[in-house]
Protein backbone atom coordinates (compact mmCIF):
# COMPACT_ATOMS: atom_id res chain seq x y z
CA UNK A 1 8.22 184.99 140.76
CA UNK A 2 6.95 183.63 144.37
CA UNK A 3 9.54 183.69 146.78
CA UNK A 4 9.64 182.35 150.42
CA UNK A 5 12.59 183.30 152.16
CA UNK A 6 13.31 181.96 155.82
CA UNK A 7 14.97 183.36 158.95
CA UNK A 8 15.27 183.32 162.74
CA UNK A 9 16.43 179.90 163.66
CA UNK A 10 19.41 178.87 165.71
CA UNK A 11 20.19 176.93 168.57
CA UNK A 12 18.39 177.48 172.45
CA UNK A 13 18.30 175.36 175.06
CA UNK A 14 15.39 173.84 176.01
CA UNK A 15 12.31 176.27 177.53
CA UNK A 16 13.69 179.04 175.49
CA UNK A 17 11.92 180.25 172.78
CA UNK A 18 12.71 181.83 169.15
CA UNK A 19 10.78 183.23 166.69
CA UNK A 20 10.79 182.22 162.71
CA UNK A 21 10.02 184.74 159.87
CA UNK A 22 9.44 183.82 156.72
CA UNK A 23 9.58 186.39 154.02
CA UNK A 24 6.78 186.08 151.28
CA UNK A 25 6.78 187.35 147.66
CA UNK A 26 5.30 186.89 144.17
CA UNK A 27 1.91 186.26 145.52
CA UNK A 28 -0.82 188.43 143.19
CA UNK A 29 -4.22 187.09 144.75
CA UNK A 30 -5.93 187.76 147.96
CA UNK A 31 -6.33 184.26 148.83
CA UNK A 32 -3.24 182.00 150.22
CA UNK A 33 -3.16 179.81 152.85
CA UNK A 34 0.67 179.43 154.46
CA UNK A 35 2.15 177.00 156.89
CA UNK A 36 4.99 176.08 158.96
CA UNK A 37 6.25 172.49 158.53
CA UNK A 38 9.10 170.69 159.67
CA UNK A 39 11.27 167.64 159.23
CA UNK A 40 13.65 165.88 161.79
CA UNK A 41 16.19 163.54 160.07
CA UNK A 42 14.78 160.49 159.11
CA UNK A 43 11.93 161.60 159.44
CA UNK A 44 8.76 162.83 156.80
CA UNK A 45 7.78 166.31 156.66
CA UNK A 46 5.06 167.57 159.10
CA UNK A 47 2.52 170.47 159.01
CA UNK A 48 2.82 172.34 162.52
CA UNK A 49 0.71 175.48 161.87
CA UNK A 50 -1.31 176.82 159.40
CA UNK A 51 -2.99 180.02 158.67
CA UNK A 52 -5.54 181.13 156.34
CA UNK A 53 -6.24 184.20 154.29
CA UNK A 54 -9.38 185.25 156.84
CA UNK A 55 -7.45 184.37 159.63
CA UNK A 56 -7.96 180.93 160.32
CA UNK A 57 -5.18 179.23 162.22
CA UNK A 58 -4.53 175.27 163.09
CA UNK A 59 -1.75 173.94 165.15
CA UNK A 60 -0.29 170.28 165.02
CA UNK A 61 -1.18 168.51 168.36
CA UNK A 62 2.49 168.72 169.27
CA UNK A 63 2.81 172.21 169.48
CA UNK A 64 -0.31 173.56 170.60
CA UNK A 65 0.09 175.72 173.31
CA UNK A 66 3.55 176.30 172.76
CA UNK A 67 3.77 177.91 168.75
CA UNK A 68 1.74 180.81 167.40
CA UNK A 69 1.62 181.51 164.08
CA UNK A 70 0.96 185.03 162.80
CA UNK A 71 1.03 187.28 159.71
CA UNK A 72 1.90 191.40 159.72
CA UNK A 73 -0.92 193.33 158.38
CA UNK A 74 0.81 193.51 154.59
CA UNK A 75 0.39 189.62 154.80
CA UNK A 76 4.11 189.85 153.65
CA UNK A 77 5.54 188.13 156.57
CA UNK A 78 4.82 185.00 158.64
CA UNK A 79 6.32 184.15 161.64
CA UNK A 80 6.10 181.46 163.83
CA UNK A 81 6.44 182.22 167.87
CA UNK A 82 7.83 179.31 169.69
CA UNK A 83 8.07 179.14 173.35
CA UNK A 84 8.84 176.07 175.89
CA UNK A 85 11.01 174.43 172.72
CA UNK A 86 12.26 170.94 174.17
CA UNK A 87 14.49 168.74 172.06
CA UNK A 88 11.72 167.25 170.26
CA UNK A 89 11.25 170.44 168.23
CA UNK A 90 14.36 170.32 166.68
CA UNK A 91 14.09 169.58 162.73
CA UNK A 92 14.57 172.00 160.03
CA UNK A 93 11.39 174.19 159.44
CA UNK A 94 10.01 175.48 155.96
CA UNK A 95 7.47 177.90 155.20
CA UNK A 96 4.73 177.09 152.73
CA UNK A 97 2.03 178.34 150.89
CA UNK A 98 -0.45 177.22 148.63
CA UNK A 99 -1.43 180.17 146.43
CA UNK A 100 -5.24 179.44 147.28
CA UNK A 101 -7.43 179.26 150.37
CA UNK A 102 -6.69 176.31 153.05
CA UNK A 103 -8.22 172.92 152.45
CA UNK A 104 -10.20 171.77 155.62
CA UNK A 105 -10.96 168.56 156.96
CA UNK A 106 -13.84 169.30 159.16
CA UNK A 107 -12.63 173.16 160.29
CA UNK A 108 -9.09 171.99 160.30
CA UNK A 109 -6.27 172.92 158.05
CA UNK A 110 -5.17 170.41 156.31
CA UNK A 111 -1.23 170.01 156.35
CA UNK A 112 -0.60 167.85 153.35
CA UNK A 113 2.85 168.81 151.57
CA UNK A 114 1.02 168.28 148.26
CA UNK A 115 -1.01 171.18 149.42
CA UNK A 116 1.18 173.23 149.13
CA UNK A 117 3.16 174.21 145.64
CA UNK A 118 5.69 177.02 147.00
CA UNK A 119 8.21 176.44 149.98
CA UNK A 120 11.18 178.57 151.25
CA UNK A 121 14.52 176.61 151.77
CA UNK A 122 14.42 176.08 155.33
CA UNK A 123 15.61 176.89 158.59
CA UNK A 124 17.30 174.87 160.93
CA UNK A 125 16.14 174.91 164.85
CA UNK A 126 18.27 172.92 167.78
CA UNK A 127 17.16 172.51 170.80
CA UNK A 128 19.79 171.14 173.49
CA UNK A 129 18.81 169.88 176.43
């Protein structure tokens, strides 16, 4: 049974930073491309980062520069390093994965949410400024 289990968000003000983990489990192939997403009330669901199985990471135009996305060696956790958080990065973030390599568009990852068949239940990140 694939699990994605979410931790590490909370309230900072803004220019801090915090750091999302996201506990994966149930996966039995080599190949799965993961994601961070997020959704601000009101608002639709967004790809922010993405990471493939050989590596391959895209960032949402919003956050580039500011969020790295990472994996441990096990590929059992990803984690999402944000720094310089302003008050537009608050929303409630979910980790996703696919079960399969990334779809590209051109050597991008694509972030659709139909992409992407397993998602964790969420974390919530404030940012006060």
């Amino acid at each position: 049974q694939v699990q994605l289990v979410e931790s590490g968000g909370g309230s900072v003000q803004a220019g801090g930073s915090l750091r999302l983990s996201c506990a994966a489990s149930g996966f039995t192939g080599s190949s799965n491309c993961m994601a961070w997403f997020r959704q601000a009330p009101g608002k639709q669901r967004v790809g922010v980062a993405g990471v493939d199985s050989d590596g391959t990471t895209t960032y949402a135009d919003a956050v580039k520069g500011r969020f790295t996305i990472s994996q441990d060696s096990a590929k059992n956790t990803l984690f999402l390093q944000m720094n310089s958080l302003s008050s537009e990065d608050t929303a409630m973030y979910y980790c996703a994965a696919s079960g399969e390599r990334c779809r590209y568009y051109s050597d991008q990852i694509r972030f659709g949410v139909w992409l992407f068949g397993y998602w964790g239940q969420g974390t919530q990140v404030t940012v006060s400024s």
